[in-house]
C-alpha atoms as a PDB file:
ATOM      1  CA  UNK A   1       0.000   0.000   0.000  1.00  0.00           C
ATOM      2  CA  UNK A   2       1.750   3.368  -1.049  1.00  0.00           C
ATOM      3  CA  UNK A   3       0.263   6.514   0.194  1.00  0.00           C
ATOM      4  CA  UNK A   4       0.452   8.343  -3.249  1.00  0.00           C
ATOM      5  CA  UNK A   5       0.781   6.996  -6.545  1.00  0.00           C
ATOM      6  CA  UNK A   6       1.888   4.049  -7.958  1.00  0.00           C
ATOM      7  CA  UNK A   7       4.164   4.251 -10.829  1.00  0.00           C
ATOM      8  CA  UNK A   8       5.988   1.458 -12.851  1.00  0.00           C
ATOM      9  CA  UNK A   9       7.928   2.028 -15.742  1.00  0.00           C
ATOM     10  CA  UNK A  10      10.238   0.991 -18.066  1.00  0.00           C
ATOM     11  CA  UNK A  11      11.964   2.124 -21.015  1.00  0.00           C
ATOM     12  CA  UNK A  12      14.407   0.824 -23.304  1.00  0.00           C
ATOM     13  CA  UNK A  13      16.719   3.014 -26.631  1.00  0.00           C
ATOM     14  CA  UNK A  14      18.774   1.187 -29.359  1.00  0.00           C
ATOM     15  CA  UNK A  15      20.764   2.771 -31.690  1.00  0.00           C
ATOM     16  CA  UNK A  16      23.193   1.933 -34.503  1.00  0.00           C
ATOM     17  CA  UNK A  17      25.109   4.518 -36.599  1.00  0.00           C
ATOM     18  CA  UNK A  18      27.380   2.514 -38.909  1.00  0.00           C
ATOM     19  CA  UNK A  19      28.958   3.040 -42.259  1.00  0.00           C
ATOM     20  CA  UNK A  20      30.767   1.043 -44.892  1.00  0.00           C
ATOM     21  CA  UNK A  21      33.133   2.538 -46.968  1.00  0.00           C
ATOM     22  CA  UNK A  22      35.108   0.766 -50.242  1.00  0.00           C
ATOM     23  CA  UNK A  23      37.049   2.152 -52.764  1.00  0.00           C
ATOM     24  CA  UNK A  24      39.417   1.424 -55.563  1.00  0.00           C
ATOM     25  CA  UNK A  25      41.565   2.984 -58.447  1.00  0.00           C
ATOM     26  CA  UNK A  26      43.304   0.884 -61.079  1.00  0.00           C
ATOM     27  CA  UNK A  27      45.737   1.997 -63.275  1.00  0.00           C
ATOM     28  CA  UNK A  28      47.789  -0.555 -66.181  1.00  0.00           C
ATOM     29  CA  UNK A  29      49.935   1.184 -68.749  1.00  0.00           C
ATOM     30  CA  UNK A  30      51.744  -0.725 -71.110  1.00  0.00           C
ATOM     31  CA  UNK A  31      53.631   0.570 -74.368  1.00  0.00           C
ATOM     32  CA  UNK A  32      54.747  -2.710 -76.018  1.00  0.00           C
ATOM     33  CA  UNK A  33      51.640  -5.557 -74.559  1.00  0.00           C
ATOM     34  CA  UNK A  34      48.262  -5.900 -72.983  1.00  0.00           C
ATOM     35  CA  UNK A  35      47.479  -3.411 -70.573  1.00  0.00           C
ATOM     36  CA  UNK A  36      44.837  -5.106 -68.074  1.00  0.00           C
ATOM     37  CA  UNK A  37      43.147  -3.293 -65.356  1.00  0.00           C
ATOM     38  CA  UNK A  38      40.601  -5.019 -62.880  1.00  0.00           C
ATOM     39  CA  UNK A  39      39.492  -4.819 -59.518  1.00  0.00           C
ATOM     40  CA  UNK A  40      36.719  -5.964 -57.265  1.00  0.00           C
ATOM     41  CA  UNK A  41      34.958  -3.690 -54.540  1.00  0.00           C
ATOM     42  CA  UNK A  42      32.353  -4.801 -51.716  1.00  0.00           C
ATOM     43  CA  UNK A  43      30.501  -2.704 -49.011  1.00  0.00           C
ATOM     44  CA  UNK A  44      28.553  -4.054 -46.620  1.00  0.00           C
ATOM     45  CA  UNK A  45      27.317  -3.440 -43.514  1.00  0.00           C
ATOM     46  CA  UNK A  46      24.925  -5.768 -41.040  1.00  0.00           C
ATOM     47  CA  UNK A  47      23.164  -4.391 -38.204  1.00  0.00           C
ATOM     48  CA  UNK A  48      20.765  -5.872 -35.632  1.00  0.00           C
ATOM     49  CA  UNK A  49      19.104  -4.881 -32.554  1.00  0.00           C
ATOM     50  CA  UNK A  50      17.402  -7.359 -29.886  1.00  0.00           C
ATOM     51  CA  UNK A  51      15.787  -5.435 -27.217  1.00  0.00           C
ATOM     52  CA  UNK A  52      13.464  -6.666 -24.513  1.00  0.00           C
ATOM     53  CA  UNK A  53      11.227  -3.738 -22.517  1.00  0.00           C
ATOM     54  CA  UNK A  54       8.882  -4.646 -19.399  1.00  0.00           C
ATOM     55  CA  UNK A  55       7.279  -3.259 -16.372  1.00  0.00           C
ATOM     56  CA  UNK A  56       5.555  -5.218 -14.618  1.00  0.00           C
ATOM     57  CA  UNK A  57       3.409  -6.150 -11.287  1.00  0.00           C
ATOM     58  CA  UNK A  58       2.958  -9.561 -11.133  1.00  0.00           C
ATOM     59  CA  UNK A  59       3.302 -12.193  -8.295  1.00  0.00           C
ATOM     60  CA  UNK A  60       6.627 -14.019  -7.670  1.00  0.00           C
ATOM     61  CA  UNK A  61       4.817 -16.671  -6.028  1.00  0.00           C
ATOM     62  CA  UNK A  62       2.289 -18.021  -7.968  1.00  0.00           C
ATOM     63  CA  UNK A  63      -1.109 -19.076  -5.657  1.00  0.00           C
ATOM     64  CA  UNK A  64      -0.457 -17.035  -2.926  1.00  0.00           C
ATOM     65  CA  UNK A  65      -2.362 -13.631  -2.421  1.00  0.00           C
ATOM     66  CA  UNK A  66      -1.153 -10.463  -3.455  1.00  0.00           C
ATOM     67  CA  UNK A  67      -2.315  -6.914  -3.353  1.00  0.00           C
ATOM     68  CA  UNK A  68      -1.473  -3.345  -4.609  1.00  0.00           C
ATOM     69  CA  UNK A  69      -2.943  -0.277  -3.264  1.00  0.00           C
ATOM     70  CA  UNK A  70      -2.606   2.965  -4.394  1.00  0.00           C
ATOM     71  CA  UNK A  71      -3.681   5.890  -2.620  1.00  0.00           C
ATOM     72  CA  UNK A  72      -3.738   7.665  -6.066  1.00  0.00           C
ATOM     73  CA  UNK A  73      -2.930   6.197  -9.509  1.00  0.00           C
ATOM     74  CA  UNK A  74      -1.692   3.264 -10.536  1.00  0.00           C
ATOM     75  CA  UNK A  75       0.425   3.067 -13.730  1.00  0.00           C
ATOM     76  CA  UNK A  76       2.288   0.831 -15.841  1.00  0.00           C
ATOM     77  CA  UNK A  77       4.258   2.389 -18.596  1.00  0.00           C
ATOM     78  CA  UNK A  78       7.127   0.345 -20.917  1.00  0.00           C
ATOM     79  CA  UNK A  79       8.393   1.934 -23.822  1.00  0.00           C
ATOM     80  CA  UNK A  80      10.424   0.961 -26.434  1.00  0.00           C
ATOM     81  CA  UNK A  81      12.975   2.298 -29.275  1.00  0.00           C
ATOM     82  CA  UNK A  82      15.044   1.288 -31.994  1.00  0.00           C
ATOM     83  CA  UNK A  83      16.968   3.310 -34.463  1.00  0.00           C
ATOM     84  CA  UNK A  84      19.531   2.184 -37.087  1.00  0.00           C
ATOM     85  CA  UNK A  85      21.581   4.506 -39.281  1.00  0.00           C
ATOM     86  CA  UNK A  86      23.565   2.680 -41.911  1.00  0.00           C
ATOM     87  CA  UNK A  87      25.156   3.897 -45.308  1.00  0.00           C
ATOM     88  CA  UNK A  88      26.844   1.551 -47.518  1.00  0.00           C
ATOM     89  CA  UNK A  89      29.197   3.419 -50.441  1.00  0.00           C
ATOM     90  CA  UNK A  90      31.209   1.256 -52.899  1.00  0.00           C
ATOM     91  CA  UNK A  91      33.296   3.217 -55.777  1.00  0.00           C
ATOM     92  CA  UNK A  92      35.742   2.015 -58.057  1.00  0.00           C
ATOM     93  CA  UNK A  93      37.441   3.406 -61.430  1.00  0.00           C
ATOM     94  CA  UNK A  94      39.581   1.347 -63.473  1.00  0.00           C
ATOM     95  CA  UNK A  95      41.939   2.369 -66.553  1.00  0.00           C
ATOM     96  CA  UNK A  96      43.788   0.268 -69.417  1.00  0.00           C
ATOM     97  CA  UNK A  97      45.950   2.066 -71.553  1.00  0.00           C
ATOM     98  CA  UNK A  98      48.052   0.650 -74.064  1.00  0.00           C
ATOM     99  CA  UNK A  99      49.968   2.131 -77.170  1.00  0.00           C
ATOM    100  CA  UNK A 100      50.472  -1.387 -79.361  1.00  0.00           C
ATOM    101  CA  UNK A 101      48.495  -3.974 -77.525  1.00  0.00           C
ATOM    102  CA  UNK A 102      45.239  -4.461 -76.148  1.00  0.00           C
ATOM    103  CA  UNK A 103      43.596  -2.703 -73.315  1.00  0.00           C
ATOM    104  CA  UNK A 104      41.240  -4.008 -71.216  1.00  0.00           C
ATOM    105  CA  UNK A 105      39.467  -2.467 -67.827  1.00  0.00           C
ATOM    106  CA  UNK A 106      36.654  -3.705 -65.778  1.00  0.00           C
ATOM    107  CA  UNK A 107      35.251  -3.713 -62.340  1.00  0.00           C
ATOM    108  CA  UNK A 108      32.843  -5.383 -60.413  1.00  0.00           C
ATOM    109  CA  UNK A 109      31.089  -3.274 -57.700  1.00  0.00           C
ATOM    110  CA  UNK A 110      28.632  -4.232 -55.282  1.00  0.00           C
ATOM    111  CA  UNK A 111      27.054  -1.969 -52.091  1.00  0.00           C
ATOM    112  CA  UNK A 112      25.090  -4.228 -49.127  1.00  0.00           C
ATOM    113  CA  UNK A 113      23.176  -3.340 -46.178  1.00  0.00           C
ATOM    114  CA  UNK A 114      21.337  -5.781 -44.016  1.00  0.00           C
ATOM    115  CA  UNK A 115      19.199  -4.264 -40.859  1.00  0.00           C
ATOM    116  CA  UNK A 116      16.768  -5.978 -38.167  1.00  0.00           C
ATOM    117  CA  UNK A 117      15.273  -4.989 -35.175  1.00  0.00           C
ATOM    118  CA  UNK A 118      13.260  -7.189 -33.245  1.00  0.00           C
ATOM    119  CA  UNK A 119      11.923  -6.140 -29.753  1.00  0.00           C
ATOM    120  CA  UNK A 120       9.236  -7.534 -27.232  1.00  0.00           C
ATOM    121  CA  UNK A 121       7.495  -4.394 -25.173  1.00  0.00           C
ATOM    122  CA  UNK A 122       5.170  -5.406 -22.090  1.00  0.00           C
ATOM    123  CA  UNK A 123       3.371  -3.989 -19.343  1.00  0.00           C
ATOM    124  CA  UNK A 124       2.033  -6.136 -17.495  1.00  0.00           C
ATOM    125  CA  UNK A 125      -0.436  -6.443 -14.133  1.00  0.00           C
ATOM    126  CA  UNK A 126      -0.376 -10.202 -13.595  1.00  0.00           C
ATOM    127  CA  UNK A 127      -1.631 -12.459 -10.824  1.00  0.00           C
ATOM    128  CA  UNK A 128      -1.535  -8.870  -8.367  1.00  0.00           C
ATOM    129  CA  UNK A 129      -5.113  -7.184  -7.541  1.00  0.00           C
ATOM    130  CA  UNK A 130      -4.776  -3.747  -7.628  1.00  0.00           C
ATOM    131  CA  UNK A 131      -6.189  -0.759  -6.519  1.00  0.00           C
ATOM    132  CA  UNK A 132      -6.150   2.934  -7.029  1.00  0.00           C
ATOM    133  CA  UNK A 133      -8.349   4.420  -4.337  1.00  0.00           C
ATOM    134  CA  UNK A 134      -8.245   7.910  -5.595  1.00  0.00           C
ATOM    135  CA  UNK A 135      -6.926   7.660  -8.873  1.00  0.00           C
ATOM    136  CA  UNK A 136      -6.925   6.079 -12.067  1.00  0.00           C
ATOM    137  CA  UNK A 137      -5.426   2.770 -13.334  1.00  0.00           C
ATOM    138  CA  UNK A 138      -3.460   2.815 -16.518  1.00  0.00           C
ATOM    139  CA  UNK A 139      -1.721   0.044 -18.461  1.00  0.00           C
ATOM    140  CA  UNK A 140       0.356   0.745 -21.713  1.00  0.00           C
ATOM    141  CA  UNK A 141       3.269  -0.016 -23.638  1.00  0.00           C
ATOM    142  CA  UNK A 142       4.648   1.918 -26.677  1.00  0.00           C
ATOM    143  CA  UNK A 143       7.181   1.130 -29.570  1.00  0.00           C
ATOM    144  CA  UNK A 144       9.173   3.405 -32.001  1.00  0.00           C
ATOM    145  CA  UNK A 145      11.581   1.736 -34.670  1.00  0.00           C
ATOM    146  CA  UNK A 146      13.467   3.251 -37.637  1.00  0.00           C
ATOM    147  CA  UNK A 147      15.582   1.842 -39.874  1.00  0.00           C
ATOM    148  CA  UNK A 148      17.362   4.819 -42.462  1.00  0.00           C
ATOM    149  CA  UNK A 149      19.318   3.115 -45.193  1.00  0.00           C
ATOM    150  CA  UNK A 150      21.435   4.630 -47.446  1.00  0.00           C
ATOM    151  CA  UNK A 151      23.130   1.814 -50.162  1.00  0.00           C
ATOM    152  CA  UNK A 152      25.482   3.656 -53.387  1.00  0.00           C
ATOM    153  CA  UNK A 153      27.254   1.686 -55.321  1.00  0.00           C
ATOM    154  CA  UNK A 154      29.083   3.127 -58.519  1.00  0.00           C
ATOM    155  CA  UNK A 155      31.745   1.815 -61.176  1.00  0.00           C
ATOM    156  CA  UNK A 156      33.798   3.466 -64.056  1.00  0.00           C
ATOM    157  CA  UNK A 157      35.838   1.640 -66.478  1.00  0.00           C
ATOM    158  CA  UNK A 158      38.057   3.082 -69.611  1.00  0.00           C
ATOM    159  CA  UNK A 159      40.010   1.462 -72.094  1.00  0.00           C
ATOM    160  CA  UNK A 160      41.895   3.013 -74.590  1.00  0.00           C
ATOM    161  CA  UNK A 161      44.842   1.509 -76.945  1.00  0.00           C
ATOM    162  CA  UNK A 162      45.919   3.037 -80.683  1.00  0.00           C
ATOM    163  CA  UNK A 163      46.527   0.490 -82.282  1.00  0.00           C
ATOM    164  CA  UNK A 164      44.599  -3.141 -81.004  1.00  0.00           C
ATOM    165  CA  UNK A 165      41.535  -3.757 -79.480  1.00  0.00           C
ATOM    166  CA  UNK A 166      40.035  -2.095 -76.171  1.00  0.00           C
ATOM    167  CA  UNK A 167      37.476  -3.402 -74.026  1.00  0.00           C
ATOM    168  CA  UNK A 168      35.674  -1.925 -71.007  1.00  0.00           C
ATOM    169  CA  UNK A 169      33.629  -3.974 -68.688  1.00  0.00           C
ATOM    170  CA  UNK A 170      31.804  -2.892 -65.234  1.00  0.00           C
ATOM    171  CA  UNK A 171      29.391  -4.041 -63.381  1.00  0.00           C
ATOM    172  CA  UNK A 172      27.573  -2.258 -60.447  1.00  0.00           C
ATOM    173  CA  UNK A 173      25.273  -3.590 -57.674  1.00  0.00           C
ATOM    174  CA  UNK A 174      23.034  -1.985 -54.545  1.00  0.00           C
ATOM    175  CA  UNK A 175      20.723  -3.574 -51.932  1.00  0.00           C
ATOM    176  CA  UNK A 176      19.305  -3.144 -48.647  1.00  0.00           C
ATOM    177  CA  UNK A 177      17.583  -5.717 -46.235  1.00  0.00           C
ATOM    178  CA  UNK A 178      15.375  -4.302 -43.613  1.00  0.00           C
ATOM    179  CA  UNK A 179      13.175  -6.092 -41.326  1.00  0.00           C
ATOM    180  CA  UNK A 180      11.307  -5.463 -38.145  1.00  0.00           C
ATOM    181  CA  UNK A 181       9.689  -7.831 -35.927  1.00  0.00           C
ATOM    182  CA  UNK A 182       8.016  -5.900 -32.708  1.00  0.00           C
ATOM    183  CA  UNK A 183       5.325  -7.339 -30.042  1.00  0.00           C
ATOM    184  CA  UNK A 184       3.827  -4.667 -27.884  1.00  0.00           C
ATOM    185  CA  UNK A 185       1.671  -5.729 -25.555  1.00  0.00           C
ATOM    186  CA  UNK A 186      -0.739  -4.049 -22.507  1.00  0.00           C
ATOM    187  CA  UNK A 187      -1.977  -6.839 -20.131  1.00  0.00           C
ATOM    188  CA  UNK A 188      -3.745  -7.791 -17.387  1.00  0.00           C
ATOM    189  CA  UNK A 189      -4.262 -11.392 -16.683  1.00  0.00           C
ATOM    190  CA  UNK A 190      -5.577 -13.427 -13.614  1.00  0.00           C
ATOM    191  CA  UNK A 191      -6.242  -9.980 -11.038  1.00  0.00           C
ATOM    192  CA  UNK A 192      -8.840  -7.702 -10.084  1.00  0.00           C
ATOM    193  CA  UNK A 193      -8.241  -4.316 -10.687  1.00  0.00           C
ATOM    194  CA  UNK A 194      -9.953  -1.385  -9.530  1.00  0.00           C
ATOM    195  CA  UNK A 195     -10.472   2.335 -10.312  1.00  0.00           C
ATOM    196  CA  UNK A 196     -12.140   3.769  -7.237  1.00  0.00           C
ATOM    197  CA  UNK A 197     -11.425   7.102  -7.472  1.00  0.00           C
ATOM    198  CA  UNK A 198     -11.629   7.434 -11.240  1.00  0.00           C
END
């Protein structure tokens, strides 16, 4: 029994700031043969957030009797947040130059970002009867996620030789991945619970 108010709460913040940088330059020069110029570039970046929030009144002793009084109001508050901030930047340039051979550039490029939150919010009155005698009787939980994903991948090739062939390749890739899996739950299970005064 509390002379005044009852308050229970519980909050929970997750955050992720990440960035994944790759880049390349390639350069082949050859004035008598093939000039060859090729690279490979990746960026990726993989976040994840677990969180578990909860406030709760509930009895340690399942059976036995248990009571909350509150000579005011009774609340229950969980909140939960998730935030992840990830860029993902893959750049590459490649050059083939040759003066009596062949030339031949290319690149492969390729920009990843994978992001999950998953979080379980409760508030809970379980098993306990309560009471506000004066006051109200309020139960809630609350959850906020953001994912911001920022995925550039770019790729330049040049191939230049006076007197053969030349050949430029390049390939360039970008993806993100974002999932979020949340439960938010406001309960009360197996107890009385009374709003006298509200």
């Amino acid at each position: 029994t509390a002379d005044g108010d009852v308050s229970v709460t519980a909050s929970n913040t997750g955050s992720i700031d990440a960035t994944a940088l790759g880049v390349s330059l390639t350069i082949s020069q050859s004035s008598d043969g093939t000039a060859a110029s090729l690279s490979a570039n990746v960026a990726v970046t993989t976040n994840t957030i677990n969180s578990t929030t909860r406030a709760a009144i509930e009895d340690s002793v399942p059976g036995t009797p248990n009571t909350v009084t509150a000579d005011g109001d009774l609340t229950l508050s969980a909140a939960g947040s998730g935030i992840i901030l990830a860029d993902a930047v893959s750049a590459q340039v490649n050059f083939a130059l040759s003066s009596s051979g062949n030339a031949i550039a290319g690149g492969v490029n390729a920009a990843v970002a994978l992001n999950d939150i998953t979080s379980t919010t409760e508030a809970v009155i379980d098993g306990v009867d309560s009471t506000a005698t004066t006051g109200d009787v309020s139960v809630t939980a609350s959850s906020d996620k953001q994912i911001d994903a920022l995925v550039v991948a770019a790729s330049a090739s040049m191939a230049i030789s006076s007197s053969s062939n030349s050949v430029a390749l390049t390939g360039a890739g970008a993806g993100a991945t974002n999932e979020t899996n949340n439960s938010v739950l406001a309960i009360i299970r197996a107890a009385d619970v009374q709003a006298t005064g509200g």
